[in-house]
N, C-alpha and C. Protein backbone atom coordinates (compact mmCIF):
# COMPACT_ATOMS: atom_id res chain seq x y z
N UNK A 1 -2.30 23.79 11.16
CA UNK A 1 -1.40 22.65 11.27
C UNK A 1 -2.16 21.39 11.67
N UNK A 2 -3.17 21.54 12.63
CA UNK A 2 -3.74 20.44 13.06
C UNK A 2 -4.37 19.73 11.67
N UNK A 3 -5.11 20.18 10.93
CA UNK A 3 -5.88 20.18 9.65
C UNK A 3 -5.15 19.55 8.93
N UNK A 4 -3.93 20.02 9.04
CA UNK A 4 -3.17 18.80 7.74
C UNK A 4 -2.61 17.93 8.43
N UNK A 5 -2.43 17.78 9.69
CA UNK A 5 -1.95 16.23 10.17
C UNK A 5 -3.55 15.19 10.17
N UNK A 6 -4.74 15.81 10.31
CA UNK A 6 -6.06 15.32 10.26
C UNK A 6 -5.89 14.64 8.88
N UNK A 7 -5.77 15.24 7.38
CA UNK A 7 -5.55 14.91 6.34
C UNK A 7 -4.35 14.20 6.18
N UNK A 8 -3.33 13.83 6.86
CA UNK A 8 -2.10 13.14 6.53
C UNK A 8 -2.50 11.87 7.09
N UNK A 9 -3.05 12.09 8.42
CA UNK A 9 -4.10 10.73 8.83
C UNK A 9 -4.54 9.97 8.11
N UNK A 10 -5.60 10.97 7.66
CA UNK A 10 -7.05 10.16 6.42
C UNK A 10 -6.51 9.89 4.86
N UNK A 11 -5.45 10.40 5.00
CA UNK A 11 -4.64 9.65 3.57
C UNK A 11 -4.14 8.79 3.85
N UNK A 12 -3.00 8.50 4.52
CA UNK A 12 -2.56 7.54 5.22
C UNK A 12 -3.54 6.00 5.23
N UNK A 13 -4.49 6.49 6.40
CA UNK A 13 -5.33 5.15 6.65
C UNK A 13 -5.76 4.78 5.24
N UNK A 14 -6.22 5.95 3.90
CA UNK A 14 -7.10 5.19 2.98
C UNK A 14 -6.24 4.76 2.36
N UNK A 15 -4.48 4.45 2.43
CA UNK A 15 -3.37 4.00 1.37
C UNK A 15 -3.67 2.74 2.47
N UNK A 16 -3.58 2.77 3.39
CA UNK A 16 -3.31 1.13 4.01
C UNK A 16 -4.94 -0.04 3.44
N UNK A 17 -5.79 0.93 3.76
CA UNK A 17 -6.71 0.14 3.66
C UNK A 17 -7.05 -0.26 1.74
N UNK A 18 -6.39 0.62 0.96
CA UNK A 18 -6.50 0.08 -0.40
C UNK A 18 -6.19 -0.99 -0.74
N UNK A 19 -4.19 -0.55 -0.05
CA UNK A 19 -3.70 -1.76 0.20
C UNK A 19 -4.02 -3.35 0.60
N UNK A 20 -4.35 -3.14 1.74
CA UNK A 20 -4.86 -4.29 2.31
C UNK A 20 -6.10 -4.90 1.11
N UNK A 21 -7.12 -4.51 0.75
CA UNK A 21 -8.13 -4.77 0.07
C UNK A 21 -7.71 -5.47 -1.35
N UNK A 22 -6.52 -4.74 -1.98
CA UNK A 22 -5.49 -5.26 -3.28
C UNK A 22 -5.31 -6.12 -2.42
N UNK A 23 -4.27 -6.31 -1.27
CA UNK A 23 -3.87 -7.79 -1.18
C UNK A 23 -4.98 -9.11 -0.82
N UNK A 24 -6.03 -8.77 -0.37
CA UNK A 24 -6.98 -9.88 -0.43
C UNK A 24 -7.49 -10.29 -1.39
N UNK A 25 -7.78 -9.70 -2.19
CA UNK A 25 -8.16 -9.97 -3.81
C UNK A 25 -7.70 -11.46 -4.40
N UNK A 26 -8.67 -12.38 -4.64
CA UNK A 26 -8.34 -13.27 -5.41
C UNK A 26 -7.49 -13.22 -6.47
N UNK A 27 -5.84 -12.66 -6.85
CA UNK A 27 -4.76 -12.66 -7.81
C UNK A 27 -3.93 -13.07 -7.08
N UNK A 28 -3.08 -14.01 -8.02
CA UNK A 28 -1.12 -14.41 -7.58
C UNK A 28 -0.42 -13.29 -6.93
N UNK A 29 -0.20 -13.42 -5.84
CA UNK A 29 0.56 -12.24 -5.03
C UNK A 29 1.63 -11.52 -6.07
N UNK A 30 2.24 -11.93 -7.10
CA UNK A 30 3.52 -11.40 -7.92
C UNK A 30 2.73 -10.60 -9.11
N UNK A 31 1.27 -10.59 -9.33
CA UNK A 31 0.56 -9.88 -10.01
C UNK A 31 -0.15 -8.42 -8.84
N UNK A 32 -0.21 -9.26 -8.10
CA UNK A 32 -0.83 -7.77 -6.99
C UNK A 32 0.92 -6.73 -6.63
N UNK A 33 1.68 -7.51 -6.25
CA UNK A 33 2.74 -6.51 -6.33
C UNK A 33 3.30 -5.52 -7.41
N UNK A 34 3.01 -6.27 -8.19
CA UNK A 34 3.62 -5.51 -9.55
C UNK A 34 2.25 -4.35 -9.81
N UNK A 35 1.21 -4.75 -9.50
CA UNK A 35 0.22 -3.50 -9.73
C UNK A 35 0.35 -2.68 -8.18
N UNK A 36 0.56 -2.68 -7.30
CA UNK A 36 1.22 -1.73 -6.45
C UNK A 36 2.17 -0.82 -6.76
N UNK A 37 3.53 -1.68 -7.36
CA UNK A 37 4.50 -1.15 -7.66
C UNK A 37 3.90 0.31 -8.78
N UNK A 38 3.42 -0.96 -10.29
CA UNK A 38 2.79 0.28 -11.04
C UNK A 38 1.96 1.43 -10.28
N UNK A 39 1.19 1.54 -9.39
CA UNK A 39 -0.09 2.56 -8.99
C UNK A 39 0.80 3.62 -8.26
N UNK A 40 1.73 3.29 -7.70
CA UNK A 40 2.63 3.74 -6.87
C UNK A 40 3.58 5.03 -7.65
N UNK A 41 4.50 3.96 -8.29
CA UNK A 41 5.00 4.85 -9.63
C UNK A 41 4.08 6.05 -10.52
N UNK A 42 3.06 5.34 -10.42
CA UNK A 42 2.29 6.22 -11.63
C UNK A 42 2.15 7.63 -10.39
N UNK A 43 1.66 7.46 -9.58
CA UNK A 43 1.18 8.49 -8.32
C UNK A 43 3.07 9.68 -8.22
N UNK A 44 4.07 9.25 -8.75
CA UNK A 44 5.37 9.92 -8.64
C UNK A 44 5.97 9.52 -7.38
N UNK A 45 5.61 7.98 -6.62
CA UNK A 45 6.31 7.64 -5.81
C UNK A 45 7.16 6.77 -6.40
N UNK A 46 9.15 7.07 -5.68
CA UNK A 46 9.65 5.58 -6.06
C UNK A 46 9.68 4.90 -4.78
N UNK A 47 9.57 3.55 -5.32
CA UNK A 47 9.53 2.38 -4.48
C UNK A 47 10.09 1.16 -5.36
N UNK A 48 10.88 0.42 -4.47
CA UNK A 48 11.41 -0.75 -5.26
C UNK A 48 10.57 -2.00 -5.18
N UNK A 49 11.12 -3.00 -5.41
CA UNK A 49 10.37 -4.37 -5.29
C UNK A 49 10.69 -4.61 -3.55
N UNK A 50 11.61 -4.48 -3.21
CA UNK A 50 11.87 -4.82 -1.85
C UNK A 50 11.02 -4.50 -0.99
N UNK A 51 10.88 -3.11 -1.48
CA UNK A 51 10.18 -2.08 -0.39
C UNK A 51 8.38 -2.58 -0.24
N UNK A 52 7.76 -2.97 -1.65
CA UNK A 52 6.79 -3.53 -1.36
C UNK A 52 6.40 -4.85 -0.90
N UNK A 53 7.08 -5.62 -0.91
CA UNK A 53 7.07 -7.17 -0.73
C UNK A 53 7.58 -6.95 1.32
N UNK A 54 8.28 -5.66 1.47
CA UNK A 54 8.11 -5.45 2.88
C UNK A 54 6.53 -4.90 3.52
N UNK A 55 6.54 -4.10 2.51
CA UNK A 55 4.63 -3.20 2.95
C UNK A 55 3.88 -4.66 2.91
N UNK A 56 3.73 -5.58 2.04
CA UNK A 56 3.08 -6.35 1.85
C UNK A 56 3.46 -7.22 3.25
N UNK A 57 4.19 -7.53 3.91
CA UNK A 57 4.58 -8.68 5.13
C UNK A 57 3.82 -7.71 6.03
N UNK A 58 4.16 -6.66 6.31
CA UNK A 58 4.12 -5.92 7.27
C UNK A 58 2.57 -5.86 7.03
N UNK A 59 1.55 -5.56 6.37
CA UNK A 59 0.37 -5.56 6.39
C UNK A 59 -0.39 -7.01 6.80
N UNK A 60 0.10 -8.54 6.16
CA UNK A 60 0.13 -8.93 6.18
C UNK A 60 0.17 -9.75 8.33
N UNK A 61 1.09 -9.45 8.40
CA UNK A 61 0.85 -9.30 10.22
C UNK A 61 0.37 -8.61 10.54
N UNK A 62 -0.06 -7.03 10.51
CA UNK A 62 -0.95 -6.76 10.95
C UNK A 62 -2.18 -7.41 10.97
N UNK A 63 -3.14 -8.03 10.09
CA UNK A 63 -3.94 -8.83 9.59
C UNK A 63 -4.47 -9.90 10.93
N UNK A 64 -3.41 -10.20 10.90
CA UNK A 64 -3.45 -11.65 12.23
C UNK A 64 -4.06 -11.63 13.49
C-alpha cells in the first residue's frame, strides 16, 4: 500500500509540474488550454473547460 501512494505521489507531482511548464510556454493561454484539455481527454480523462481554466488559476497562485 505504501508503494502505491509513493507512485500516486510521483504521478501526481509529474502532472503538476508538466502542467506548470505547458503554462509557461511562450503560447496564447486559449491555445495552451485547449491542448490540456486535448492531452487530458486523449489520456481517458473527462474534464471540462471550467475545470481547466480552474487547474490553470490554481497553479497559477501557487506560482507567486
Amino acid at each position: 500500500m505504501k508503494a502505491l501512494n509513493i507512485l500516486y505521489a510521483f504521478l501526481g507531482g509529474a502532472i503538476v509540474g508538466c502542467s506548470a511548464a505547458i503554462l509557461f510556454a511562450p503560447e496564447k493561454g486559449e491555445d495552451i488550454r485547449e491542448k490540456i484539455c486535448n492531452l487530458v481527454k486523449r489520456k481517458g480523462i473527462k474534464i471540462s473547460d471550467a475545470e481547466v481554466d480552474e487547474l490553470v488559476a490554481e497553479l497559477a497562485r501557487t506560482e507567486e
